[in-house]
N, C-alpha and C. Protein backbone atom coordinates (compact mmCIF):
# COMPACT_ATOMS: atom_id res chain seq x y z
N UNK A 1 105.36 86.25 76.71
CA UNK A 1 104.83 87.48 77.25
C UNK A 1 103.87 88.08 76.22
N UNK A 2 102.89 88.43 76.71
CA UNK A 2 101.33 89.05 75.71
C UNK A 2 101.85 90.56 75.26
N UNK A 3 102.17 90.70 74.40
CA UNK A 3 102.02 91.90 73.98
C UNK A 3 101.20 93.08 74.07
N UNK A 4 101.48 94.01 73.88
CA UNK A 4 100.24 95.43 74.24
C UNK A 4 99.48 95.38 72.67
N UNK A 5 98.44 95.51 72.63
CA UNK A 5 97.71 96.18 71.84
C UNK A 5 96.63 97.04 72.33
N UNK A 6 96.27 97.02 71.05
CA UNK A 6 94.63 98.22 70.97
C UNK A 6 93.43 97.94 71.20
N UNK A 7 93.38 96.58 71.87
CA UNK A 7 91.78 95.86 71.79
C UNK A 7 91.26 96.51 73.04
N UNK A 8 90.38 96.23 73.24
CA UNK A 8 89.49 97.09 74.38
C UNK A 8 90.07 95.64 75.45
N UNK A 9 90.17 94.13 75.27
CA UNK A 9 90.56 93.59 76.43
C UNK A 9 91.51 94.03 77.67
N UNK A 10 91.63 94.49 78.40
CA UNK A 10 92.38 94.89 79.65
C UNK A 10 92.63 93.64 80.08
N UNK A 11 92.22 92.32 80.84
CA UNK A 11 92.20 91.91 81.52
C UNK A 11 94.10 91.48 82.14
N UNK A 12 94.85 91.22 80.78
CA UNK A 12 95.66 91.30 81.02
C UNK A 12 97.10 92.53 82.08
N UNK A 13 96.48 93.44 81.74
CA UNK A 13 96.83 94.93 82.92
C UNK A 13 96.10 94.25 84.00
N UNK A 14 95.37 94.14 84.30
CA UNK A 14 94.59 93.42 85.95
C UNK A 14 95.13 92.33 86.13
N UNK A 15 95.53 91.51 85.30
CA UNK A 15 95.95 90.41 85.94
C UNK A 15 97.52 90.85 86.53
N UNK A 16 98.53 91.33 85.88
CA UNK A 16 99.49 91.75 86.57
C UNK A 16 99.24 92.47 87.82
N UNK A 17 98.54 93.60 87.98
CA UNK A 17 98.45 94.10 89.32
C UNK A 17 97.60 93.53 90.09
N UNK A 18 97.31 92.71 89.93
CA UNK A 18 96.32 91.12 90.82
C UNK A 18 97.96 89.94 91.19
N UNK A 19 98.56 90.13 90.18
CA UNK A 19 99.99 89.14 90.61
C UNK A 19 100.78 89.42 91.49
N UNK A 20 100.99 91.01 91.23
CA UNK A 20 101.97 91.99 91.77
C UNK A 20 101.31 91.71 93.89
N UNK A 21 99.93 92.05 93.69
CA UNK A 21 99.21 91.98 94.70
C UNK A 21 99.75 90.91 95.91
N UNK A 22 99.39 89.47 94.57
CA UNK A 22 99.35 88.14 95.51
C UNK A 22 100.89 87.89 96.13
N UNK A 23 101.70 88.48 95.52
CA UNK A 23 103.18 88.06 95.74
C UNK A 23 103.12 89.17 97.23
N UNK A 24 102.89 89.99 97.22
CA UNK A 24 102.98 91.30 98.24
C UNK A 24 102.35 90.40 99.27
N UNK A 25 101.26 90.02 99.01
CA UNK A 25 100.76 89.32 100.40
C UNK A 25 101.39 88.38 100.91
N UNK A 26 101.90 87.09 100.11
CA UNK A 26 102.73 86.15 100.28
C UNK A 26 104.20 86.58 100.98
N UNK A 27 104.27 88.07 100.78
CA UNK A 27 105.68 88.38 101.59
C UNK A 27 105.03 88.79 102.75
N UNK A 28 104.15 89.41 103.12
CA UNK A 28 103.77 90.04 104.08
C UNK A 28 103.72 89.27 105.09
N UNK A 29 103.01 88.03 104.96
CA UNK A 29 102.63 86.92 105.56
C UNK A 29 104.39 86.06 106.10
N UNK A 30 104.88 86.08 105.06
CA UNK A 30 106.11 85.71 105.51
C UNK A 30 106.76 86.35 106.23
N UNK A 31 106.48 87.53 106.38
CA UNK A 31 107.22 88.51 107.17
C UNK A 31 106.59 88.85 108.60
N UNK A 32 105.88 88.20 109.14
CA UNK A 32 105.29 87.96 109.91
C UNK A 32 105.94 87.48 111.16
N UNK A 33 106.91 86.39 110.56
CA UNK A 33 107.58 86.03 111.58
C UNK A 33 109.10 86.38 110.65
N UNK A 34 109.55 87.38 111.03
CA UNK A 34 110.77 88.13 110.27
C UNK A 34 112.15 87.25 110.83
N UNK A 35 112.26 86.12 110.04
CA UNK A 35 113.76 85.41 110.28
C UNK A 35 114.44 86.07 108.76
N UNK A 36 115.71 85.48 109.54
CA UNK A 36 116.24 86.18 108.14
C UNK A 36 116.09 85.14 106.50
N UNK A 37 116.11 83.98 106.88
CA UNK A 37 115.14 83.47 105.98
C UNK A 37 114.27 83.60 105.14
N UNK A 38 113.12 84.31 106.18
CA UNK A 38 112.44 84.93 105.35
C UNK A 38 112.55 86.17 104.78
N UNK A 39 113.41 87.06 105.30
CA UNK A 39 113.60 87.96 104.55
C UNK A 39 114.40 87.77 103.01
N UNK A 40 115.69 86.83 103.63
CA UNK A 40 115.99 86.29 101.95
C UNK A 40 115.44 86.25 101.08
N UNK A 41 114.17 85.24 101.53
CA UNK A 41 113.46 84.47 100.29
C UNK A 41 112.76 85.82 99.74
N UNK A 42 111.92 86.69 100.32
CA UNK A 42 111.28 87.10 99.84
C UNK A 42 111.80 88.26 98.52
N UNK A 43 112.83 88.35 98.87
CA UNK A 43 114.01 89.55 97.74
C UNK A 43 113.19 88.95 96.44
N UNK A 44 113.11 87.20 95.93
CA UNK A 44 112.72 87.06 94.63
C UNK A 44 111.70 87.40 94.42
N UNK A 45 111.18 86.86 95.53
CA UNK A 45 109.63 87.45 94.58
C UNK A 45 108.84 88.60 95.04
N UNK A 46 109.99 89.92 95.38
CA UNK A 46 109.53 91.08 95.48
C UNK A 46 109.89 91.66 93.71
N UNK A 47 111.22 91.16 93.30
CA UNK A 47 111.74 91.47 92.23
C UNK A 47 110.27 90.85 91.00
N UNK A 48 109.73 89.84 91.55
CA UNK A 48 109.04 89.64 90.38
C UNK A 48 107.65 90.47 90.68
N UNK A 49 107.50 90.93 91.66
CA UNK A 49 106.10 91.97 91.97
C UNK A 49 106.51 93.55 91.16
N UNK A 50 108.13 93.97 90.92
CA UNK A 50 108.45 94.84 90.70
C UNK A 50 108.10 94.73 89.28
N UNK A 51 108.72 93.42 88.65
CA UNK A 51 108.68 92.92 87.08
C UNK A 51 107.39 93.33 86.74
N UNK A 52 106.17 92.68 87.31
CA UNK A 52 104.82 92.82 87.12
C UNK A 52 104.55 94.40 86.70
N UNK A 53 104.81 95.23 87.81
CA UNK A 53 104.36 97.16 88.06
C UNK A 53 105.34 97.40 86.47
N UNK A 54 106.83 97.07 86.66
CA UNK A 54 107.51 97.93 85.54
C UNK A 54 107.07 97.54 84.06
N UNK A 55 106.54 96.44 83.64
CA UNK A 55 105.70 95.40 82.51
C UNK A 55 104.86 96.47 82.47
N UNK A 56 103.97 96.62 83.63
CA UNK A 56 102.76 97.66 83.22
C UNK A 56 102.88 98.95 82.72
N UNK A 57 103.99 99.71 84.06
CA UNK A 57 103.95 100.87 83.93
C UNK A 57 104.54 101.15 82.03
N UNK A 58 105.61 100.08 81.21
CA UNK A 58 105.78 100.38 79.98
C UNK A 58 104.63 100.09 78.89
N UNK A 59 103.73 99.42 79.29
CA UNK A 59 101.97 99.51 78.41
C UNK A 59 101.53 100.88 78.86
N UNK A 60 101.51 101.01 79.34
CA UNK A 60 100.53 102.81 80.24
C UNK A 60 101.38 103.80 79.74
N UNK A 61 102.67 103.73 79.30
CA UNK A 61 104.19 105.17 78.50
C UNK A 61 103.61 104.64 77.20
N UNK A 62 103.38 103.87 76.73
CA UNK A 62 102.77 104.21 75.69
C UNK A 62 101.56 104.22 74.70
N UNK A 63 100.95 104.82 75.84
CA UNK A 63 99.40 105.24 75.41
C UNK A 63 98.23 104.29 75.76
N UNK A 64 98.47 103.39 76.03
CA UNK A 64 97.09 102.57 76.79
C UNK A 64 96.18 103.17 76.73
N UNK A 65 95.20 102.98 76.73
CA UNK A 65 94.03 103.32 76.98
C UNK A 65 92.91 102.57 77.70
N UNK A 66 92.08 102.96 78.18
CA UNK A 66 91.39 102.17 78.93
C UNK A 66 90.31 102.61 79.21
N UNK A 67 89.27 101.47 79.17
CA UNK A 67 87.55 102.43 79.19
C UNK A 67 87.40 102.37 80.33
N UNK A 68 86.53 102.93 81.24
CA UNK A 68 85.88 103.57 82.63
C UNK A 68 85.90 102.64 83.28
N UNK A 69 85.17 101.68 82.99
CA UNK A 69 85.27 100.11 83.62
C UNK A 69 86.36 99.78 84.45
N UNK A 70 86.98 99.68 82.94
CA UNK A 70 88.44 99.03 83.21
C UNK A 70 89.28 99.43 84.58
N UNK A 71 89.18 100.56 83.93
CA UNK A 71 89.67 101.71 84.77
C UNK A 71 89.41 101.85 86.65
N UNK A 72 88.07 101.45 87.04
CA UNK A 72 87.85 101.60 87.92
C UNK A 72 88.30 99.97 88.76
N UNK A 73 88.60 98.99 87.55
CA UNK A 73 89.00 98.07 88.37
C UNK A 73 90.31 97.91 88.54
N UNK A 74 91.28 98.46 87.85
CA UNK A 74 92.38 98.44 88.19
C UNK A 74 92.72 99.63 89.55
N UNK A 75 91.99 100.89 88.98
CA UNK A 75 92.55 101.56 89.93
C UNK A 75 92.27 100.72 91.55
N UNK A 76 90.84 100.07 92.00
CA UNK A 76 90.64 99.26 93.05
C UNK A 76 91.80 97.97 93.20
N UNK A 77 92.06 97.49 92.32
CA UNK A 77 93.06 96.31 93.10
C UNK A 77 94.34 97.56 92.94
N UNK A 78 94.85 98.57 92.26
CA UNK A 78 95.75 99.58 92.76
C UNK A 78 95.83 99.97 93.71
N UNK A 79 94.71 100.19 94.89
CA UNK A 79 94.75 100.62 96.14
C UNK A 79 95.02 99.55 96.58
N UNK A 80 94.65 98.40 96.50
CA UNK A 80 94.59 96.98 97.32
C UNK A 80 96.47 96.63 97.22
N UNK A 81 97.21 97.16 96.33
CA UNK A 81 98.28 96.65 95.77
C UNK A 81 99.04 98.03 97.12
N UNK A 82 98.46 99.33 96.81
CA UNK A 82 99.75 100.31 97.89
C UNK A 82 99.56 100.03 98.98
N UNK A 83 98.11 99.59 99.90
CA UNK A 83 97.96 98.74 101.34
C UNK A 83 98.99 97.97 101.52
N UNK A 84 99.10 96.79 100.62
CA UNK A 84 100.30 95.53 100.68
C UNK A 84 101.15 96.01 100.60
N UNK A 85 101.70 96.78 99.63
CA UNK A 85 103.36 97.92 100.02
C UNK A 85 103.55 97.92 101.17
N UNK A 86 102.27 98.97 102.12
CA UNK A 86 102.84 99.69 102.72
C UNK A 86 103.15 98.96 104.14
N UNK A 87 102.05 97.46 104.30
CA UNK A 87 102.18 96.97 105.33
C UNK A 87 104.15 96.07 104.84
N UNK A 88 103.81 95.77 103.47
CA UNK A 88 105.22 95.06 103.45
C UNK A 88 106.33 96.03 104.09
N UNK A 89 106.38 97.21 103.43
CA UNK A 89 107.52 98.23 103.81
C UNK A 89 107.55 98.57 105.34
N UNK A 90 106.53 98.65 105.87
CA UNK A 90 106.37 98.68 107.72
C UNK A 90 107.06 97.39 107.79
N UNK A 91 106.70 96.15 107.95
CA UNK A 91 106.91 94.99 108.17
C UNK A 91 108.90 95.09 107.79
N UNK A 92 109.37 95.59 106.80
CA UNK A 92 110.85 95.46 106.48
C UNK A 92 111.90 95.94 107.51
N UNK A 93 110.68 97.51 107.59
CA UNK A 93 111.72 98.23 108.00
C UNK A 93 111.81 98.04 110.07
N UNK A 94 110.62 97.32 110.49
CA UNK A 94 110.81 96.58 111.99
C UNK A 94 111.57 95.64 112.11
N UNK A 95 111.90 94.87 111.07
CA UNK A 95 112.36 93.89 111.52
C UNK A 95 113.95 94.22 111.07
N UNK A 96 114.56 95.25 110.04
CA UNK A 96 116.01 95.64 110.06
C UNK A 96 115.85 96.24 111.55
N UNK A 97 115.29 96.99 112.17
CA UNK A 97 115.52 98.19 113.28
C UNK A 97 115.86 96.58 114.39
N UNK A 98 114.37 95.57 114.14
CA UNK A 98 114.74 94.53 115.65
C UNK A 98 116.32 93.60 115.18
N UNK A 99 116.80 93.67 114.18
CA UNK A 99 118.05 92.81 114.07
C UNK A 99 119.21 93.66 113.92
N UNK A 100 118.95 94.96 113.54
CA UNK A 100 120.33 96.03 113.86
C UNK A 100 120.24 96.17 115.53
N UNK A 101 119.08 96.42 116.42
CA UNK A 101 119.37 96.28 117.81
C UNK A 101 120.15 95.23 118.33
N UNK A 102 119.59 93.78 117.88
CA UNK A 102 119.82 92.37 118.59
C UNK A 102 121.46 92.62 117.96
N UNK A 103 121.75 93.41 117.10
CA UNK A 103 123.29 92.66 116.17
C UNK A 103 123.88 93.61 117.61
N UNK A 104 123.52 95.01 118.28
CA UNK A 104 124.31 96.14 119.07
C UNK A 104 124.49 95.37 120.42
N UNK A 105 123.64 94.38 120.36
CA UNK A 105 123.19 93.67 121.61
C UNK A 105 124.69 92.31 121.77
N UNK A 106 124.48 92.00 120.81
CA UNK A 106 125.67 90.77 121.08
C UNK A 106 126.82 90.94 120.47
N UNK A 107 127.28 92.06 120.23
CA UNK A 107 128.47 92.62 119.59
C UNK A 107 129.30 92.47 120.78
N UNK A 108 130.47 92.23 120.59
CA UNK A 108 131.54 92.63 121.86
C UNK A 108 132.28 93.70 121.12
N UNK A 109 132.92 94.24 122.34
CA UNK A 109 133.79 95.42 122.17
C UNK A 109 135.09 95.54 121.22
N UNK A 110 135.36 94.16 120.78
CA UNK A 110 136.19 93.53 119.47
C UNK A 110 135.77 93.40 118.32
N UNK A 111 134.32 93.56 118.20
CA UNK A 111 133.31 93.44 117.09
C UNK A 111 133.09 94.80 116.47
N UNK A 112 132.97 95.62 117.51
CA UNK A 112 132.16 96.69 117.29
C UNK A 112 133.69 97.96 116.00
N UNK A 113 132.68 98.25 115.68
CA UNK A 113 133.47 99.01 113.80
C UNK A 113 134.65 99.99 114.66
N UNK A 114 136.06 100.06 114.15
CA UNK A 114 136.58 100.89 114.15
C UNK A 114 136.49 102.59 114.08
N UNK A 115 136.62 103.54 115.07
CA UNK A 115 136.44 104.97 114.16
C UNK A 115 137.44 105.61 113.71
N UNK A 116 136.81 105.87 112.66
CA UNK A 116 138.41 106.48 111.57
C UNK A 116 137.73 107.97 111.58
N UNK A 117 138.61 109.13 111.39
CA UNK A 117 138.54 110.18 110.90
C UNK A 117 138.51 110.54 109.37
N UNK A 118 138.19 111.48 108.92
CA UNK A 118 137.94 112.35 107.90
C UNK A 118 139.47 111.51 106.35
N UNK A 119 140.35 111.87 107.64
CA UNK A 119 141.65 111.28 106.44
C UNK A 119 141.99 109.75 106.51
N UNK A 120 141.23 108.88 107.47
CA UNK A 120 140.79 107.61 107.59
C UNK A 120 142.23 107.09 108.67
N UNK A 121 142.57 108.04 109.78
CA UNK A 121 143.41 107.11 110.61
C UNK A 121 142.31 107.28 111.33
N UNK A 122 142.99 106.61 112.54
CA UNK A 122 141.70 105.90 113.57
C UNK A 122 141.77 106.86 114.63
N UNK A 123 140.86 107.38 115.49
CA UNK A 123 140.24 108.08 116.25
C UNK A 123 139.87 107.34 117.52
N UNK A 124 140.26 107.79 118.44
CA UNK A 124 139.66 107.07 119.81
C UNK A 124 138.19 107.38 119.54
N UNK A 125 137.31 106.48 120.08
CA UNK A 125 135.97 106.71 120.32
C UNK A 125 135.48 107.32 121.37
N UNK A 126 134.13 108.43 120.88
CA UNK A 126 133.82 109.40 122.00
C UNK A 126 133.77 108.64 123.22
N UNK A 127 133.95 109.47 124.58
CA UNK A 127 133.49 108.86 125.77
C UNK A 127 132.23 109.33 126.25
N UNK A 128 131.68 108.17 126.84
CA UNK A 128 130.20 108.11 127.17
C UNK A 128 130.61 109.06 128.65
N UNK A 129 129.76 109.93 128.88
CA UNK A 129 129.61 110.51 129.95
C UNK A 129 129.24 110.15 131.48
N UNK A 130 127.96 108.68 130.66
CA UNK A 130 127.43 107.74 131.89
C UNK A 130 128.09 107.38 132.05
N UNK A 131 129.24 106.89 131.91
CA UNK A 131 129.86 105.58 132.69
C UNK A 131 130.73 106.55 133.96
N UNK A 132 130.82 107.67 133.99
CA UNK A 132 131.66 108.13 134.94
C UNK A 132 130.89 108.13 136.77
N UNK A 133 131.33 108.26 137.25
CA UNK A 133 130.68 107.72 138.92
C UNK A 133 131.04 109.23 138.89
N UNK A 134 130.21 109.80 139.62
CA UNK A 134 129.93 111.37 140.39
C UNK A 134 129.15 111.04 141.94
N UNK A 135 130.24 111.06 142.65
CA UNK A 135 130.14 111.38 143.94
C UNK A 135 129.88 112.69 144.59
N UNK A 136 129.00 112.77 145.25
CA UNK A 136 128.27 114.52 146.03
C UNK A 136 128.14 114.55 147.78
N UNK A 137 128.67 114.92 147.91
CA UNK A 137 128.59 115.25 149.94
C UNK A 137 129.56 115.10 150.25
């Protein structure tokens, strides 16, 4: 691992948030077609997109510096890096909502969680109102 110094080279800060980047896309893309597979896989190498940001963010706590240049190119692949977040984080959070539905979907009534009360004995579960037949005339 390259150490921080004082040289005017940056390239190393860009190359992490250029890594951080490529891994984000590589999940995104995987997440595309959201099996749980792919959601597995992608846990590692979100952890190493995290490694990348937290590497940086401890060069930047202590005092980095960076000339205008520099500056303007990181902050640009920085925007390019919260886009990929944000489509990754959309992309996560559809595909928990489509597999917590599909899980409500094929649950049987033997499956489905116990309700316990406050002091943790068990509680009949509310009754649904629809299911009752209301006859009129």
């Amino acid at each position: 691992m390259k150490r921080w110094n004082s040289t005017p080279d940056t390239k190393w800060e860009l190359d992490k948030v250029k890594q951080a980047r490529r891994i984000l896309d590589k999940v995104r893309l995987k997440l595309m077609c959201p099996s749980i597979q792919a959601m597995d896989s992608s846990t590692a190498e979100l952890a190493v997109a995290v490694d990348c940001l937290r590497t940086l963010e401890v060069g930047f706590a202590a005092g980095r510096r960076l000339t205008p240049e520099w500056l303007r190119l990181l902050e640009h692949e920085m925007m390019g890096l919260r886009r990929e977040l944000a489509d990754v984080n959309l992309l996560l959070q559809n595909a928990g909502k489509f597999y917590q539905g599909w899980a409500r979907l094929i649950a049987t009534a033997d499956d489905a969680p116990a309700n316990y009360g406050v002091a943790g004995k068990p509680i009949p579960p509310p009754t649904d109102p629809s299911s009752k037949v209301v006859a009129i005339g």
